[in-house]
N, C-alpha and C. Protein backbone atom coordinates (compact mmCIF):
# COMPACT_ATOMS: atom_id res chain seq x y z
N UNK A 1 95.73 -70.67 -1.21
CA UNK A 1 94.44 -70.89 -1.83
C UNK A 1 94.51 -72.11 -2.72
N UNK A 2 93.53 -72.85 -2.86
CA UNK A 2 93.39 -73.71 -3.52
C UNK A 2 92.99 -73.46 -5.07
N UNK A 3 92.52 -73.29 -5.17
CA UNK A 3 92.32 -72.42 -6.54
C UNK A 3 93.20 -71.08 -6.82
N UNK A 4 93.49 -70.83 -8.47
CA UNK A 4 94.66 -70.59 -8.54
C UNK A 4 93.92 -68.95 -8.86
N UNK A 5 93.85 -68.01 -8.39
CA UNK A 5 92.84 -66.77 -8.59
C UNK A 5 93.66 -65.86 -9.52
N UNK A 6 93.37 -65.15 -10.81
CA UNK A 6 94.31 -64.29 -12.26
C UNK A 6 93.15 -63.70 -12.85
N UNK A 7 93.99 -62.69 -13.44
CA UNK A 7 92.73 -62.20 -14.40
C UNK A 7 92.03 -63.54 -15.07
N UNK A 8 92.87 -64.03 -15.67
CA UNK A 8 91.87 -65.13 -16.63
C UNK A 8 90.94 -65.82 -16.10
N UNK A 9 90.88 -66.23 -14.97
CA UNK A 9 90.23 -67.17 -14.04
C UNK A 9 89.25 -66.35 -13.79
N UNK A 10 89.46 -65.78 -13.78
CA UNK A 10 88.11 -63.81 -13.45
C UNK A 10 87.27 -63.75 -14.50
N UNK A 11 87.68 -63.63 -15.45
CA UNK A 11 87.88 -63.30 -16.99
C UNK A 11 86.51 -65.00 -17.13
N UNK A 12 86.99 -66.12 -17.08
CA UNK A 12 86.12 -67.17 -17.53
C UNK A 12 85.06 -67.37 -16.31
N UNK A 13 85.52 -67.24 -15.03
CA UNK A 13 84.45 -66.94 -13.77
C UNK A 13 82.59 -65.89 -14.45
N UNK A 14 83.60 -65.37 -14.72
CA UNK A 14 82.41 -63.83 -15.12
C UNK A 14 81.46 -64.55 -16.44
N UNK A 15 82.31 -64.92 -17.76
CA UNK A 15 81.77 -65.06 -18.72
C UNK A 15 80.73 -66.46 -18.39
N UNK A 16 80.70 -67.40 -17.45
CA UNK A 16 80.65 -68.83 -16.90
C UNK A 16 79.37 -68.61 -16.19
N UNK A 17 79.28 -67.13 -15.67
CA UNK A 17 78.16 -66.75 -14.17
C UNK A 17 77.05 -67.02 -14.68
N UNK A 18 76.25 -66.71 -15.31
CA UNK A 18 74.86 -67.34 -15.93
C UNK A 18 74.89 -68.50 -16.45
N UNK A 19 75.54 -69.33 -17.01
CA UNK A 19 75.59 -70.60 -17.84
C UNK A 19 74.80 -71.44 -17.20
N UNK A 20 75.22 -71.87 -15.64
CA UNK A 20 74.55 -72.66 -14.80
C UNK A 20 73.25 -72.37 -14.83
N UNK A 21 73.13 -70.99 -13.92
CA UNK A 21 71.23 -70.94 -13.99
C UNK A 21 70.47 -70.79 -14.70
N UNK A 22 71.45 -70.68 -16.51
CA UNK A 22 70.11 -70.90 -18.03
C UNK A 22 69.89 -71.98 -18.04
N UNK A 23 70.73 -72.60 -17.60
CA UNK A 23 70.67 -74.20 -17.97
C UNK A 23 69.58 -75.06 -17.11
N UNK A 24 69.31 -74.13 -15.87
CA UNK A 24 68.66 -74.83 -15.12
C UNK A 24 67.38 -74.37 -15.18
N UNK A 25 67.11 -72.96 -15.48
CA UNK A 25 65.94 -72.41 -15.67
C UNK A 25 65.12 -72.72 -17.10
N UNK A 26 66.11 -73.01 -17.98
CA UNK A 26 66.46 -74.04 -19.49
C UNK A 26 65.41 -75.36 -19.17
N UNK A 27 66.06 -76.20 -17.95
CA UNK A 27 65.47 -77.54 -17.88
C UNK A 27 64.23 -77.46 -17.51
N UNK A 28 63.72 -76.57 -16.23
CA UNK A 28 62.83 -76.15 -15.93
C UNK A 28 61.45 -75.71 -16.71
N UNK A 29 61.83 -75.38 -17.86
CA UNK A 29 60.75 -74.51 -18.48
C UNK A 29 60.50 -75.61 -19.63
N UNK A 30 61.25 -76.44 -19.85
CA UNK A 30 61.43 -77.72 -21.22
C UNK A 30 60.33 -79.07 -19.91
N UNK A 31 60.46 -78.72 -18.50
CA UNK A 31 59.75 -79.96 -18.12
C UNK A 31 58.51 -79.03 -17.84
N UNK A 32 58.10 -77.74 -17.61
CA UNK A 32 56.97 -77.31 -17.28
C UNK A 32 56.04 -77.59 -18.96
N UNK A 33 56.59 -77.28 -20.12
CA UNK A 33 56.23 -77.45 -21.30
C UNK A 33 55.66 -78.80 -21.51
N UNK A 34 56.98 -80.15 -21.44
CA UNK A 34 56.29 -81.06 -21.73
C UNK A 34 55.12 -81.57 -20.94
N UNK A 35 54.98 -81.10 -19.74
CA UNK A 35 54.12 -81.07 -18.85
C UNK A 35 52.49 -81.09 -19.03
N UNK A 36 52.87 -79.55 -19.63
CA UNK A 36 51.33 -78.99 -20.59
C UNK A 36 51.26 -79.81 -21.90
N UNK A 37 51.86 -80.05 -22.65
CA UNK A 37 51.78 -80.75 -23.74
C UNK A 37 51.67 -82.37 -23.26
N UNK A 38 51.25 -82.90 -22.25
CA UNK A 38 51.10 -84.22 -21.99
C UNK A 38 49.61 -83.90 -21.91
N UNK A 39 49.24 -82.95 -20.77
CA UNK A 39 48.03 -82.80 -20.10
C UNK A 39 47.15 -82.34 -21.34
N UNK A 40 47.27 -82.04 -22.21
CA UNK A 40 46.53 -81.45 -23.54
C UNK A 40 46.60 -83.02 -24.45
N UNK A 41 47.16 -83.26 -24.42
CA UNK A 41 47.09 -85.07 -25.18
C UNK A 41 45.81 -85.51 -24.46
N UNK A 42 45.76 -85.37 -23.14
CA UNK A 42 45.28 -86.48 -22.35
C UNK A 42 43.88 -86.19 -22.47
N UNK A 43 43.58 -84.31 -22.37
CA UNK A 43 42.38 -83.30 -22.78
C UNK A 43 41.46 -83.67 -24.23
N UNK A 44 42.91 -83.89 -25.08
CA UNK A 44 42.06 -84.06 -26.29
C UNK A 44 41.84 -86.01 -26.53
N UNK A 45 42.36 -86.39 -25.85
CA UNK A 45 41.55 -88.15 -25.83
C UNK A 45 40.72 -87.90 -25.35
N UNK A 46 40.05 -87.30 -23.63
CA UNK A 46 38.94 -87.35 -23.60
C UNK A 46 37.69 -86.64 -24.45
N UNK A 47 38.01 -85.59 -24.91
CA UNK A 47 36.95 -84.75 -25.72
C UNK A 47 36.81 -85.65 -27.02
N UNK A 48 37.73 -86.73 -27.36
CA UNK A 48 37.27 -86.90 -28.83
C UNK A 48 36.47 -88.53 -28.42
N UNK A 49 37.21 -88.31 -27.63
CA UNK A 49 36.53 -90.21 -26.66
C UNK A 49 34.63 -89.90 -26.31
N UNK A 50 34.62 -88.80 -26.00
CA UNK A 50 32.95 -88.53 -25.39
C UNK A 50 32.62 -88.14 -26.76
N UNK A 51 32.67 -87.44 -27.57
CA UNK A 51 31.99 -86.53 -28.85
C UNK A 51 31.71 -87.72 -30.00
N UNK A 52 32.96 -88.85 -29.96
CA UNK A 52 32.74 -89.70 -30.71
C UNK A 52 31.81 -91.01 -30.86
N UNK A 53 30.78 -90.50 -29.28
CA UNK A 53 29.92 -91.36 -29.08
C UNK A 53 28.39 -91.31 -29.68
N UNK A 54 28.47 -90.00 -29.93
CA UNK A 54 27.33 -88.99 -30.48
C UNK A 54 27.40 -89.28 -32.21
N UNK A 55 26.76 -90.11 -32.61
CA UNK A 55 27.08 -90.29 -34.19
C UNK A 55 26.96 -89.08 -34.77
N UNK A 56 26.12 -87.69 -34.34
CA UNK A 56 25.39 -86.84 -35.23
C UNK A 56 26.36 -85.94 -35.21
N UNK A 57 27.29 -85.64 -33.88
CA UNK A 57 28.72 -84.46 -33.98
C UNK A 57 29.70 -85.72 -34.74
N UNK A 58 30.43 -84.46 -35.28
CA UNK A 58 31.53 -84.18 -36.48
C UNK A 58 32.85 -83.86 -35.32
N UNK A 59 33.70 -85.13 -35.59
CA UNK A 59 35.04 -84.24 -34.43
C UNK A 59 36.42 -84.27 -35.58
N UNK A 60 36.98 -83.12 -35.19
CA UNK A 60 38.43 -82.99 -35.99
C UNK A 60 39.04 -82.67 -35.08
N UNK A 61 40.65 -83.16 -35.30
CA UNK A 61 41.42 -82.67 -34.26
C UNK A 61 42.55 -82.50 -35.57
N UNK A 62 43.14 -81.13 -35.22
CA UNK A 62 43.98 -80.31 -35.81
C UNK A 62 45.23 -80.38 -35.13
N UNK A 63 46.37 -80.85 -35.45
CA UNK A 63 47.57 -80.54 -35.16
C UNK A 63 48.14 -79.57 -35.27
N UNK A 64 49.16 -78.91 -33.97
CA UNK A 64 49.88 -77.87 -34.31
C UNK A 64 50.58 -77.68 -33.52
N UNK A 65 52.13 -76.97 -34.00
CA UNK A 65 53.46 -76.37 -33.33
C UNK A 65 53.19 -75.19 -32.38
N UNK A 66 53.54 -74.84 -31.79
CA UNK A 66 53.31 -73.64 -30.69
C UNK A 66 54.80 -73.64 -29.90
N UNK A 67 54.76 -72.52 -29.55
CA UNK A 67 55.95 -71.92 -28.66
C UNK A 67 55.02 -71.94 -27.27
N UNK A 68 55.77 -72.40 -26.60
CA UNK A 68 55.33 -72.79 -24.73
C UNK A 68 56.05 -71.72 -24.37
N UNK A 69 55.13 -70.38 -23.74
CA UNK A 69 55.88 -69.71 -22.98
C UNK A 69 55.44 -69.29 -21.22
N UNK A 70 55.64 -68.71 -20.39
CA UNK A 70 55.81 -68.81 -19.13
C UNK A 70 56.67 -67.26 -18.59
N UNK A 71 55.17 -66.62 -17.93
CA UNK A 71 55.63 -65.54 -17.42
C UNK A 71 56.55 -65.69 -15.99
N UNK A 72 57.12 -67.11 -15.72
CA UNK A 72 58.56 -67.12 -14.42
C UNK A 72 59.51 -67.28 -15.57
N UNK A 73 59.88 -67.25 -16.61
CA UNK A 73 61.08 -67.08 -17.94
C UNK A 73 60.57 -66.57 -18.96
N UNK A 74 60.75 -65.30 -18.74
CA UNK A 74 60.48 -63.89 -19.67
C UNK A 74 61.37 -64.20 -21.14
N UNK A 75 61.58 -64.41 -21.63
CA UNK A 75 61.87 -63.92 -23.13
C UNK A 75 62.14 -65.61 -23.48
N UNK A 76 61.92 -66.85 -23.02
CA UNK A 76 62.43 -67.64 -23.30
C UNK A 76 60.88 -68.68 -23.79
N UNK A 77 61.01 -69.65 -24.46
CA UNK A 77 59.92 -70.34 -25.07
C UNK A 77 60.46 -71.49 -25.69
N UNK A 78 59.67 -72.54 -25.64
CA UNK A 78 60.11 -74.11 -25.73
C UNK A 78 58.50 -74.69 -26.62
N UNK A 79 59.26 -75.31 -28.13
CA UNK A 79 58.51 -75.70 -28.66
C UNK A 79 58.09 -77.20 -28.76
N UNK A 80 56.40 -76.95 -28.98
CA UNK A 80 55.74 -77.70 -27.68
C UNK A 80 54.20 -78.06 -29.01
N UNK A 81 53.84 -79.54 -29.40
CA UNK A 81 52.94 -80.23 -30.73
C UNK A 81 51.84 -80.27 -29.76
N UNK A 82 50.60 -79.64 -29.94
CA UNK A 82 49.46 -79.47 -29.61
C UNK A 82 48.23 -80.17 -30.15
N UNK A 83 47.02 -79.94 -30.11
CA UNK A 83 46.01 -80.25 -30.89
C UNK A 83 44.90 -79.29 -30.90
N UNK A 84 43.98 -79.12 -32.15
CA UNK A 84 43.31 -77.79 -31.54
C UNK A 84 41.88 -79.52 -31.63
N UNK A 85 40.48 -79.73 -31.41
CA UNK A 85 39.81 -80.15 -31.38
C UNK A 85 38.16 -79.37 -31.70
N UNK A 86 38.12 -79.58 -32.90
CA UNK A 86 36.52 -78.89 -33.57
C UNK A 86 35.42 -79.69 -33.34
N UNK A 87 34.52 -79.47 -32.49
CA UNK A 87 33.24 -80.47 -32.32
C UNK A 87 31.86 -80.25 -33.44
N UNK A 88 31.55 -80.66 -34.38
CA UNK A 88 30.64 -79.65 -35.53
C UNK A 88 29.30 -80.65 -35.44
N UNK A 89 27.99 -79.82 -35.71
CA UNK A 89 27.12 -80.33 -35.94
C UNK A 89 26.22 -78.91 -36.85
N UNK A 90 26.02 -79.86 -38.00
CA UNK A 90 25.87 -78.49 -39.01
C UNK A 90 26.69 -77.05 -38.75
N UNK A 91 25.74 -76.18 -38.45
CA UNK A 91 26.74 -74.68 -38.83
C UNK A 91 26.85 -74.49 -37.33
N UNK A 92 26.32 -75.04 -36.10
CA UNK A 92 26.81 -75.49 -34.87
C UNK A 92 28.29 -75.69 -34.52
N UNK A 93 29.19 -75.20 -33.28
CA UNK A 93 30.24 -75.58 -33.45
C UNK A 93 31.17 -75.69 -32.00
N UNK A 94 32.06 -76.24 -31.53
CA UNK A 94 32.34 -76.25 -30.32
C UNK A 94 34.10 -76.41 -30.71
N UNK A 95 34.86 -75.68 -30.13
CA UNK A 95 36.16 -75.42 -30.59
C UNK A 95 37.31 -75.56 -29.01
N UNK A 96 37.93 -76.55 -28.54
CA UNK A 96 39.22 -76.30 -28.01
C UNK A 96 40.20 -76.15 -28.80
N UNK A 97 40.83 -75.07 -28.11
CA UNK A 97 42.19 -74.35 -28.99
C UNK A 97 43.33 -74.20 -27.98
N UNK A 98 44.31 -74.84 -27.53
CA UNK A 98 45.09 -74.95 -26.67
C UNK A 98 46.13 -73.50 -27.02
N UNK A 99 46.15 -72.76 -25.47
CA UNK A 99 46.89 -71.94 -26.20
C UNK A 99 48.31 -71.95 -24.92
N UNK A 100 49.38 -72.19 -25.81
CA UNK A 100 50.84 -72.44 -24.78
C UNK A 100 51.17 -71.33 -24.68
N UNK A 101 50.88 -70.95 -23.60
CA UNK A 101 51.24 -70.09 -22.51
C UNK A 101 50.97 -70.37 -21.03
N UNK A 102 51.45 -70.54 -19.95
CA UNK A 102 51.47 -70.91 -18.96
C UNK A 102 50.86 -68.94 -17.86
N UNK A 103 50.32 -69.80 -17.26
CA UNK A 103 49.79 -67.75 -16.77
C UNK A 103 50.10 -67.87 -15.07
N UNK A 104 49.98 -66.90 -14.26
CA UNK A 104 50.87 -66.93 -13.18
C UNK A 104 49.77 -67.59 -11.78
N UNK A 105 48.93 -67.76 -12.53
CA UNK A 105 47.88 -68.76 -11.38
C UNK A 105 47.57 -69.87 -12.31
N UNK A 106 48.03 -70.31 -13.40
CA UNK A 106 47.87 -71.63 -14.16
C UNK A 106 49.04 -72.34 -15.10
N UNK A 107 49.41 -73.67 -15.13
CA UNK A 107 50.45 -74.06 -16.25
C UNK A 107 49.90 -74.02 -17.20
N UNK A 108 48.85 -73.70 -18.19
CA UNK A 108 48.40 -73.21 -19.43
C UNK A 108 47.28 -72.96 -19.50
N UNK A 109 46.37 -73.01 -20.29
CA UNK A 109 45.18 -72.91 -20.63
C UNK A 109 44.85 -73.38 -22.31
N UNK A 110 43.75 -73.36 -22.60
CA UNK A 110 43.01 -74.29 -23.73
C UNK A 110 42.00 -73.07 -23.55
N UNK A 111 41.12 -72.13 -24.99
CA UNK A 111 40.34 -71.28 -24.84
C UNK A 111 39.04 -72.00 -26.18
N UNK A 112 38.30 -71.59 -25.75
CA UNK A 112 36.87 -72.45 -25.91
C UNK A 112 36.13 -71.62 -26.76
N UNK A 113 35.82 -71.48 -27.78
CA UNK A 113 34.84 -71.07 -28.43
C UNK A 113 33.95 -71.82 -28.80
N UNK A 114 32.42 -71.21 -29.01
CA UNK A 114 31.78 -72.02 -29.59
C UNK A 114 30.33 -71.04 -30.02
N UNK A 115 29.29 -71.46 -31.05
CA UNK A 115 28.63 -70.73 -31.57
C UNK A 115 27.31 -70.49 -30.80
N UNK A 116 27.07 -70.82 -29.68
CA UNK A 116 26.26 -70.48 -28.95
C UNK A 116 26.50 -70.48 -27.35
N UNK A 117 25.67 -69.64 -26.66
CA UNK A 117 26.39 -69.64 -25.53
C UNK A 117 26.62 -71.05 -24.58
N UNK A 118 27.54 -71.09 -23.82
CA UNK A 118 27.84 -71.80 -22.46
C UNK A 118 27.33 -71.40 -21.04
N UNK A 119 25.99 -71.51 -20.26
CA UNK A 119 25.48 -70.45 -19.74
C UNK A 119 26.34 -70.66 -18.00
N UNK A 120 26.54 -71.71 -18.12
CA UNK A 120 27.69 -71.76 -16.66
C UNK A 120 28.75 -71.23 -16.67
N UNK A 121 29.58 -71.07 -17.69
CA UNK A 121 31.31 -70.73 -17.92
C UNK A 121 31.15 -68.94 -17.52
N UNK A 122 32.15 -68.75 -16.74
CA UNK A 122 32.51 -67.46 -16.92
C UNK A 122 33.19 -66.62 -17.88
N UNK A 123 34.51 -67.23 -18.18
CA UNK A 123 34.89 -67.50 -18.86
C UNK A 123 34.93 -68.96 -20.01
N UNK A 124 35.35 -68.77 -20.86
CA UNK A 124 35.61 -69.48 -22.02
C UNK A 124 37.15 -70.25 -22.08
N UNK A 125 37.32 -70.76 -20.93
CA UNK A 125 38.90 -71.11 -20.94
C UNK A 125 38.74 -72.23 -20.01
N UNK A 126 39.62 -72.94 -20.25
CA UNK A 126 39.92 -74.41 -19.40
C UNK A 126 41.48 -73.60 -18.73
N UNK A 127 41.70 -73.99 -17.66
CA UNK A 127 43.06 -73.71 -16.65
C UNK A 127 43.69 -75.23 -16.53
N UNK A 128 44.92 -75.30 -16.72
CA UNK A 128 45.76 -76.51 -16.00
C UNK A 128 46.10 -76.19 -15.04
N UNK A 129 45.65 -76.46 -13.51
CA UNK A 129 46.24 -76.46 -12.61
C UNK A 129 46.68 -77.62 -11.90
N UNK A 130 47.54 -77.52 -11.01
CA UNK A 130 48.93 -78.13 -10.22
C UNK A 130 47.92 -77.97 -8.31
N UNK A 131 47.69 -79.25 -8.85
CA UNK A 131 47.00 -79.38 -6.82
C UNK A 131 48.72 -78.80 -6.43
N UNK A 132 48.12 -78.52 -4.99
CA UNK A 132 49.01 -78.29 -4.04
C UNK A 132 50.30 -79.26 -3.60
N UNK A 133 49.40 -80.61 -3.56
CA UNK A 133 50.06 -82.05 -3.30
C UNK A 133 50.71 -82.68 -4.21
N UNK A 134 52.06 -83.16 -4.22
CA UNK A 134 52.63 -83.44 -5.36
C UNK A 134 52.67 -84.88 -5.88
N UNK A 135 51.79 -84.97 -5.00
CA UNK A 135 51.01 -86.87 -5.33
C UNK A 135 50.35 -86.55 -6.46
N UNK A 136 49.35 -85.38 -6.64
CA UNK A 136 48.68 -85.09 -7.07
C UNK A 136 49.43 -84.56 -8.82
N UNK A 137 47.80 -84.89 -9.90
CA UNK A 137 48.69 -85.08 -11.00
C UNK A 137 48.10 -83.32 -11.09
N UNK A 138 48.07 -82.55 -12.26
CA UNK A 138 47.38 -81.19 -12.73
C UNK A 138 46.21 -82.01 -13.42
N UNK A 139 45.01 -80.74 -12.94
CA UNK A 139 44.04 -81.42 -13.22
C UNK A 139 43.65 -80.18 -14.54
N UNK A 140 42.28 -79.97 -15.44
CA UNK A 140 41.92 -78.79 -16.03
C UNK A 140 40.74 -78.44 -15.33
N UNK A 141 40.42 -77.16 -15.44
CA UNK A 141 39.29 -76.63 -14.18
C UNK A 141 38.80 -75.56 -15.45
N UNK A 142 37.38 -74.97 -14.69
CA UNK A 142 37.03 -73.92 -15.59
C UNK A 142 36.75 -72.87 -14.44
N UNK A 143 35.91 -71.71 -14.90
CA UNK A 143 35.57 -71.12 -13.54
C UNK A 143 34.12 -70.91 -14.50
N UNK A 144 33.01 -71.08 -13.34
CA UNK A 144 31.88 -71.68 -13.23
C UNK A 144 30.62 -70.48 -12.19
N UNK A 145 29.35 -70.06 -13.05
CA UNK A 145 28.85 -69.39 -12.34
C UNK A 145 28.53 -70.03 -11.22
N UNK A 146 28.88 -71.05 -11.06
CA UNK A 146 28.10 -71.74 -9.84
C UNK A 146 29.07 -71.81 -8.67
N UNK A 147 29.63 -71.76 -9.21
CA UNK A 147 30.92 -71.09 -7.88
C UNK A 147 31.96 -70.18 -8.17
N UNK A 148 31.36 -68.76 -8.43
CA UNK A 148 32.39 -67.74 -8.75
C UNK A 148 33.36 -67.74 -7.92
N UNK A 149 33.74 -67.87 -6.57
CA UNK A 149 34.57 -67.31 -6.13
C UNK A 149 35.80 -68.61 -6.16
N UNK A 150 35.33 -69.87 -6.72
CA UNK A 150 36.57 -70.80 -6.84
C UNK A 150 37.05 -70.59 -8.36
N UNK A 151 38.62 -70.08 -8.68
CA UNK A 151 39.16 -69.87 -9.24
C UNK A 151 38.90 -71.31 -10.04
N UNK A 152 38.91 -72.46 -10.12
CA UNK A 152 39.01 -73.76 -10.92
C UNK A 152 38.02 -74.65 -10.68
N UNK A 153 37.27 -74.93 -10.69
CA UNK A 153 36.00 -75.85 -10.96
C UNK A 153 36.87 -76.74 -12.01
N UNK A 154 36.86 -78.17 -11.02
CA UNK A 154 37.68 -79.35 -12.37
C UNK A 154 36.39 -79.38 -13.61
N UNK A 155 37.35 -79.62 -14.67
CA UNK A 155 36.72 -79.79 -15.77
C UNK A 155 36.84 -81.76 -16.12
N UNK A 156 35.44 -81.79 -15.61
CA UNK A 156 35.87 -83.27 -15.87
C UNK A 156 34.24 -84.06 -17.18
N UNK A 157 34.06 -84.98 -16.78
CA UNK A 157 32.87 -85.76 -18.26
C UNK A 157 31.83 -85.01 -18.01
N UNK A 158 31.06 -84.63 -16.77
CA UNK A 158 29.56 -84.25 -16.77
C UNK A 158 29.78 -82.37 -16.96
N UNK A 159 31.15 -82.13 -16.63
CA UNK A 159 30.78 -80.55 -17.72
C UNK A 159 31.30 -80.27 -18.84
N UNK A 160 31.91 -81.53 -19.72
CA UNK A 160 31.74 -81.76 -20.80
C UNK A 160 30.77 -81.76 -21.66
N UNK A 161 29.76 -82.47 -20.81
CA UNK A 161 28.31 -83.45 -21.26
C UNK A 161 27.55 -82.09 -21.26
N UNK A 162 27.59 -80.98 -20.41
CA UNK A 162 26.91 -79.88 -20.38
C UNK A 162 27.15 -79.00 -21.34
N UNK A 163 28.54 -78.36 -21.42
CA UNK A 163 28.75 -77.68 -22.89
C UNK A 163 28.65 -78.38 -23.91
N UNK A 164 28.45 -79.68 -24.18
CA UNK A 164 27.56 -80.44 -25.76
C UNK A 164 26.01 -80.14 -25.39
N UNK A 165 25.58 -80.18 -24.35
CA UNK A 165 23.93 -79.73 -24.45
C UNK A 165 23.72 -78.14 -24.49
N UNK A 166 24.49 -77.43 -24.26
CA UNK A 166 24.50 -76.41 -24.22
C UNK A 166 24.09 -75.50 -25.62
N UNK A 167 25.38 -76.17 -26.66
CA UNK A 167 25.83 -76.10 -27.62
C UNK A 167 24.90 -76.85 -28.60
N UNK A 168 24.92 -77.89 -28.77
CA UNK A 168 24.32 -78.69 -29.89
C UNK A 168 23.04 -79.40 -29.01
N UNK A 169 22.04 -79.30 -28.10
CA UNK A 169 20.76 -79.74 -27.77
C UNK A 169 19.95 -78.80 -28.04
């Protein structure tokens, strides 16, 4: 045999057996993170880029730490600088709140409050999803009465432009 086989060799074999695949499931979950934390940068330039055109809304963007976690690595979490983004017009109010967690049909989500209704949204949540194609970058989607049965309706400027009329018109 080429290798020299002893208890000890057994002994560091055994203690050695996971090291590799934390490390890799480790890298994995540190690039799915920075991932979401790029695509939420990119979320909150556009929301403060459109809102800031409107002299009469009020925009804040709030910084914050979060733990990135991911139900394919159960107990494990990678910390991950966010932004939350407040849209205000008087006691009016429109709120993205990025929340790091990755869910098992999306790489995160961003949850939406705001003080009056959104009458298209089904929900109140933006999805990051991962086209199929790996040309393809993750886009954010919502789900939309107007097409219940598609899980992601992209979230792009004109249903932006709709939850500000929604909200503050």
């Amino acid at each position: 045999m080429a290798d020299e086989v002893s208890i000890e060799s057994l002994r560091t074999a055994i203690r050695n057996r996971g090291a590799e695949a934390d490390s890799g499931e480790a890298a994995r979950l540190e690039a799915l993170a920075r991932g979401y934390e790029a695509c939420v940068r990119d979320l909150v330039t556009e929301l403060v880029t459109v809102a800031r055109q409107i002299p009469d809304l009020t925009v804040a963007v709030e910084d914050e730490t979060e733990e990135f976690t991911s139900p394919a690595f159960p107990g494990r979490g990678v910390p991950i600088e966010s932004q939350r983004v407040r849209i205000t017009l008087h006691e009016d109010f429109l709120l993205f709140d990025p929340t790091a967690e990755a869910l098992a049909s999306a790489l995160g989500q961003v949850k939406i409050s705001a003080s009056r209704p959104i009458p298209f949204l089904i929900e109140r949540t933006l999805y990051l999803i991962r086209p199929r194609s790996p040309q393809q970058k993750p886009y954010w989607a919502l789900r939309s009465v107007e097409n219940p049965l598609q899980f992601g309706t992209p979230f792009d400027r004109d249903a932006l432009l709709r939850m500000l009329h929604a909200v503050f018109a």
